[in-house]
Protein backbone atom coordinates (compact mmCIF):
# COMPACT_ATOMS: atom_id res chain seq x y z
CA UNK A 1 -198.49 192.60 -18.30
CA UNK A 2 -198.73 196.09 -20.36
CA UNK A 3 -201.37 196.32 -22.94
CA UNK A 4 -200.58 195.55 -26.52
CA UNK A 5 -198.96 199.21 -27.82
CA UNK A 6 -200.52 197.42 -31.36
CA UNK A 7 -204.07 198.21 -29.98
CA UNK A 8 -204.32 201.06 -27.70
CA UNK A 9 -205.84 203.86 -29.68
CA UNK A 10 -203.57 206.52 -28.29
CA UNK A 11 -200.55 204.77 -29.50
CA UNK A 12 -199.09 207.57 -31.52
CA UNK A 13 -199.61 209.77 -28.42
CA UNK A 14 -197.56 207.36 -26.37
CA UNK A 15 -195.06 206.59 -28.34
CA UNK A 16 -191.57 209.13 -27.83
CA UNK A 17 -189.06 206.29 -29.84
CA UNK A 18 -189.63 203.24 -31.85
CA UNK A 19 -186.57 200.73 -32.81
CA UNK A 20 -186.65 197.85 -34.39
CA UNK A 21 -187.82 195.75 -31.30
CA UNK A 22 -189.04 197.88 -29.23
CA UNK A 23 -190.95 201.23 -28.54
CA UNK A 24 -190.29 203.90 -26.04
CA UNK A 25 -193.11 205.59 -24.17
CA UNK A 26 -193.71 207.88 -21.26
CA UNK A 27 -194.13 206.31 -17.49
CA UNK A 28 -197.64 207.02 -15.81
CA UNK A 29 -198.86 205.93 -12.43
CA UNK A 30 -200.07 202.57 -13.41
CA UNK A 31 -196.62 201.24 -13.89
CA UNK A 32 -195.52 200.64 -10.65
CA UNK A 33 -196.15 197.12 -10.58
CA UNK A 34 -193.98 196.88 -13.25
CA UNK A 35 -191.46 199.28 -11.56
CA UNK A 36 -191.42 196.88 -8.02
CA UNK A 37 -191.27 193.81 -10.02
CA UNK A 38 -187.34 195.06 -11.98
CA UNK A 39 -186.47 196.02 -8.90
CA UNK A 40 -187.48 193.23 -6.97
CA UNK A 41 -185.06 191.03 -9.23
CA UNK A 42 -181.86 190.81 -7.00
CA UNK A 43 -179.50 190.75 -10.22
CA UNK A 44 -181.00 193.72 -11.91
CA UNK A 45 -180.21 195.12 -8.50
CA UNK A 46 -176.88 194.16 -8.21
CA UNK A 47 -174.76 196.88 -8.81
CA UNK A 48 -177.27 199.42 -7.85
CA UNK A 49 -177.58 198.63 -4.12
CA UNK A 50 -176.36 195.19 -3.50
CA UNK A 51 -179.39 193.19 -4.47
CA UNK A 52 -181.70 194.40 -2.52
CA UNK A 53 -185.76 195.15 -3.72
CA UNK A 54 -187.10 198.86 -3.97
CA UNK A 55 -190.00 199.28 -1.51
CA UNK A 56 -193.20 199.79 -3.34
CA UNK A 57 -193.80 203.08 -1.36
CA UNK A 58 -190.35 204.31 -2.61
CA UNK A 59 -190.97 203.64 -5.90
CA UNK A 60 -194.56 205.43 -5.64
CA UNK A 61 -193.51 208.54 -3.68
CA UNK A 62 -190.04 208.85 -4.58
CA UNK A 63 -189.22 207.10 -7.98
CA UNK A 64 -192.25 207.97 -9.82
CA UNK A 65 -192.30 211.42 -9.49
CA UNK A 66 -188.91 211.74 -10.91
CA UNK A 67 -189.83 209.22 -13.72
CA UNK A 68 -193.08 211.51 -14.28
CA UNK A 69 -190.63 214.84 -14.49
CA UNK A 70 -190.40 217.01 -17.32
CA UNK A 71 -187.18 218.76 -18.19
CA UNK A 72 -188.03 222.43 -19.92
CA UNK A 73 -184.42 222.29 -21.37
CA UNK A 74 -185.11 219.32 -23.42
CA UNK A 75 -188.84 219.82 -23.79
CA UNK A 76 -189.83 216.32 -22.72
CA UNK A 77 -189.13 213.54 -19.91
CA UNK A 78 -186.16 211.56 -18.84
CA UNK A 79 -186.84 208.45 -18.08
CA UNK A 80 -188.82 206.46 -20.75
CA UNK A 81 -190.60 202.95 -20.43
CA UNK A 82 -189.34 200.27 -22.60
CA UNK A 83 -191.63 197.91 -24.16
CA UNK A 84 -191.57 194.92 -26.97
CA UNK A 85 -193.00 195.25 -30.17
CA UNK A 86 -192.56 191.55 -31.27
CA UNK A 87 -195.11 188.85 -30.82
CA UNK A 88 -193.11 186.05 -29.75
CA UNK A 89 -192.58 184.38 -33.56
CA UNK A 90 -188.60 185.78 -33.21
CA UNK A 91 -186.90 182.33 -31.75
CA UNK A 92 -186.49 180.95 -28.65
CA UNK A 93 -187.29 183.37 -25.62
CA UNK A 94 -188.44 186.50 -28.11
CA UNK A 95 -190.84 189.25 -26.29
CA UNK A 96 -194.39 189.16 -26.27
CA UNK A 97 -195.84 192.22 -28.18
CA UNK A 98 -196.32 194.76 -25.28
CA UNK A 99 -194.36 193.22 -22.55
CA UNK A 100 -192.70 195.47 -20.29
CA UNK A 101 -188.91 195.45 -20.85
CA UNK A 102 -187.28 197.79 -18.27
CA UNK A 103 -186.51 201.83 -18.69
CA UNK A 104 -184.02 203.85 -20.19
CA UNK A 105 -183.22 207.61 -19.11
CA UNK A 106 -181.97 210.10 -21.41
CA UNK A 107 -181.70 213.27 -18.49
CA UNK A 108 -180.43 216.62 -18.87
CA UNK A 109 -177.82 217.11 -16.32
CA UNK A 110 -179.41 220.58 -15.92
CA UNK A 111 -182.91 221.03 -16.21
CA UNK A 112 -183.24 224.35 -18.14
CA UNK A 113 -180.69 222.86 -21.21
CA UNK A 114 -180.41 220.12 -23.35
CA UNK A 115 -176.60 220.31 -23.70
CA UNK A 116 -175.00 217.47 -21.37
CA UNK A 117 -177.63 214.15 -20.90
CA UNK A 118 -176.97 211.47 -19.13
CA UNK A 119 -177.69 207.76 -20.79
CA UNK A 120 -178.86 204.89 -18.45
CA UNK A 121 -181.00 201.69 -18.93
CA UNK A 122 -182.36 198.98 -16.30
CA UNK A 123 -184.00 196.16 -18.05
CA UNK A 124 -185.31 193.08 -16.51
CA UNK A 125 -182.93 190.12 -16.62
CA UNK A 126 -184.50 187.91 -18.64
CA UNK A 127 -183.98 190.37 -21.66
CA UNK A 128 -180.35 190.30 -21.03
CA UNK A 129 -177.79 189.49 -23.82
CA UNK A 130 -180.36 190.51 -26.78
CA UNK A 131 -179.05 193.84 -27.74
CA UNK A 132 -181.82 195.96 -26.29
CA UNK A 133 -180.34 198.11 -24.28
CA UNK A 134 -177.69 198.69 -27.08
CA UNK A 135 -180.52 199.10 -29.62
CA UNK A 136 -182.20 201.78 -27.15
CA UNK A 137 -179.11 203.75 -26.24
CA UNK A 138 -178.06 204.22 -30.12
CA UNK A 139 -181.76 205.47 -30.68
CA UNK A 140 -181.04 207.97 -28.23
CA UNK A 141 -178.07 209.02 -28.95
CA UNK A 142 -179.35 209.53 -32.41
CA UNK A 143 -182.63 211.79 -31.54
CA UNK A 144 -180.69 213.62 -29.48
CA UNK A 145 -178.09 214.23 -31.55
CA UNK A 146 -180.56 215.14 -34.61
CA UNK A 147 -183.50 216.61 -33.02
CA UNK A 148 -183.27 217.16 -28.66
CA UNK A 149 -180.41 219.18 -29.50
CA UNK A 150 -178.21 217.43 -27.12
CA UNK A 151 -174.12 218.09 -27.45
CA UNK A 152 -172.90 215.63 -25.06
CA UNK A 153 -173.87 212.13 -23.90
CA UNK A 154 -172.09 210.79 -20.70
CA UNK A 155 -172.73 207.51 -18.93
CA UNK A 156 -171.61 205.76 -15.76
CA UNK A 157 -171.59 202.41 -13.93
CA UNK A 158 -169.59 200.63 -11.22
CA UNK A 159 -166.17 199.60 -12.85
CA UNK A 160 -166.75 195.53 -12.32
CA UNK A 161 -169.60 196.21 -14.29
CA UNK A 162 -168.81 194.71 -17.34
CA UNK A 163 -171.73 194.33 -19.35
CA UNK A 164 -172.85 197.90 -18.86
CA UNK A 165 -169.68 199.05 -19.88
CA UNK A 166 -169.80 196.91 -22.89
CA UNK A 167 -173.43 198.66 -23.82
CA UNK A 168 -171.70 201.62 -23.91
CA UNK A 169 -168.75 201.15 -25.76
CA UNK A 170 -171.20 199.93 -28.29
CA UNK A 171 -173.32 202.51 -28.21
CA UNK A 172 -170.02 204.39 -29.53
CA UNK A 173 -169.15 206.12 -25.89
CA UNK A 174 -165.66 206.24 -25.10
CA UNK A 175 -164.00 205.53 -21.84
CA UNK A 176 -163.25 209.24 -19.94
CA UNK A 177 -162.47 208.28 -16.45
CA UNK A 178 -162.43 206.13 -12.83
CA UNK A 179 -163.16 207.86 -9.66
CA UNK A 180 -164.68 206.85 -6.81
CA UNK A 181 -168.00 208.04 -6.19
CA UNK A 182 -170.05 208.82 -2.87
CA UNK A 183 -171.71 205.93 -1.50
CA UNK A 184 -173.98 205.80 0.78
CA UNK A 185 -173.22 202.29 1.93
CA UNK A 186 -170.53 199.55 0.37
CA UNK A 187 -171.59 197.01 -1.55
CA UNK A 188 -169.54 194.26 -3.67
CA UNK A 189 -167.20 196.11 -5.90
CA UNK A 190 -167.55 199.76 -4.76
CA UNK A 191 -164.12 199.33 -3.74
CA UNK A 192 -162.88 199.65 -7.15
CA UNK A 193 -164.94 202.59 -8.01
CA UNK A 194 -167.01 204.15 -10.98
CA UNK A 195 -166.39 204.91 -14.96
CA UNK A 196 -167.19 207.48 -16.82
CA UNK A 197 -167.92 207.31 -20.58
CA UNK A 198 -169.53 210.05 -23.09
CA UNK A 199 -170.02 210.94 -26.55
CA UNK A 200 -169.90 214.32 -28.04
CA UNK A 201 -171.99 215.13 -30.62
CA UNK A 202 -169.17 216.16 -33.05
CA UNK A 203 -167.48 212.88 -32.51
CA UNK A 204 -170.53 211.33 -33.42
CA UNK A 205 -171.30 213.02 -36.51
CA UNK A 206 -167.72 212.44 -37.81
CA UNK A 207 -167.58 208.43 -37.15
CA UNK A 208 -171.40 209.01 -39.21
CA UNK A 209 -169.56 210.57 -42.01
CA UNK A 210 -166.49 208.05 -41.79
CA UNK A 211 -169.12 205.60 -41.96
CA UNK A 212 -170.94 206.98 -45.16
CA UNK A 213 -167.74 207.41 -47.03
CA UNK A 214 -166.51 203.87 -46.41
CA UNK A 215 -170.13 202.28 -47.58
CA UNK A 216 -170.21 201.22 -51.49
CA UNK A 217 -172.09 203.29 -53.38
């Protein structure tokens, strides 16, 4: 299990987002325990490759380094470690403070600008249904919107994959397209293809403004 974020001494170091449940924080070589256990979870797999685990030497020689990558364009990583800031005390099945949650990527498509990112989460099953990776995509959206200088926020999934589409149609994406994407292999529901959903930044700041207007003074 991670260490406490309460008590590390470098917290403010580590930390790149903080939400209401959870912080965000940079990857590093010790978690790829963490990294073979979510993807040894055949569900969290599903749509990904079928079900099947990640080799640990995959995720160490492969995976990590990409996780580990800094973008110039965007002045900062990718891919960011999601962990719980509760203690347990928030009902039935609530996060120990610390525990590992999953990851969430915020990429540039290109790696010199911040313009176009692409959103993504993988969190580990049990964690399912509670509105993290909702909570973790609008931070995102928000910091890049307000201070990454990002313009455009796109998204994808498998099209049967309904409750990553619903994350992002409440993370305030919007549905762009289906096409069908290169596979390297078939598994359950490729057949029907892949979505496309985004966000641009002036859409965002308008349904902000809509927002404001329509609140009571």
């Amino acid at each position: 299990m991670a260490e406490p974020w309460e008590g590390r001494e470098d917290r403010a170091m580590d930390i790149f987002l903080e939400t209401e449940r959870m912080v965000l924080r940079p990857f590093t070589p010790d978690d790829v325990d963490r990294l073979v256990e979510l993807d040894g979870d055949p569900e969290v797999m599903r749509y990904i490759n079928g079900g099947r685990p990640t080799p640990r030497d995959t995720i160490r020689t492969r995976h990590l380094p990409r996780l580990l990558h800094r973008h110039p364009g965007l002045g900062t990583f990718g891919y960011w470690a999601a962990e719980a800031k509760g203690t347990g005390a928030e009902g039935a099945g609530a996060e120990d403070a610390g525990a590992f949650l999953g990851w969430f990527e915020f990429r540039p498509l290109e790696d010199d600008s911040p313009a176009v990112v692409e959103l993504g989460y993988r969190l580990r099953a049990a964690t399912w249904g509670r509105g993290y990776a909702t909570e973790g995509a609008r931070a995102l959206i928000h910091k890049g919107f307000t201070e990454l200088g990002v313009q455009r926020v796109t998204a994808n999934t498998m099209t049967v994959n309904a409750a990553s589409r619903r994350v992002m149609e409440k993370s305030g994406l919007t549905f762009v397209r289906t096409y069908v994407g290169d596979w390297p292999e078939v598994i359950d529901g490729s057949e029907h293809g892949e979505v496309e959903y985004d966000l641009t930044r002036e859409a965002w700041e308008r349904r902000r403004a809509t927002s404001r207007e329509a609140s009571p003074a």
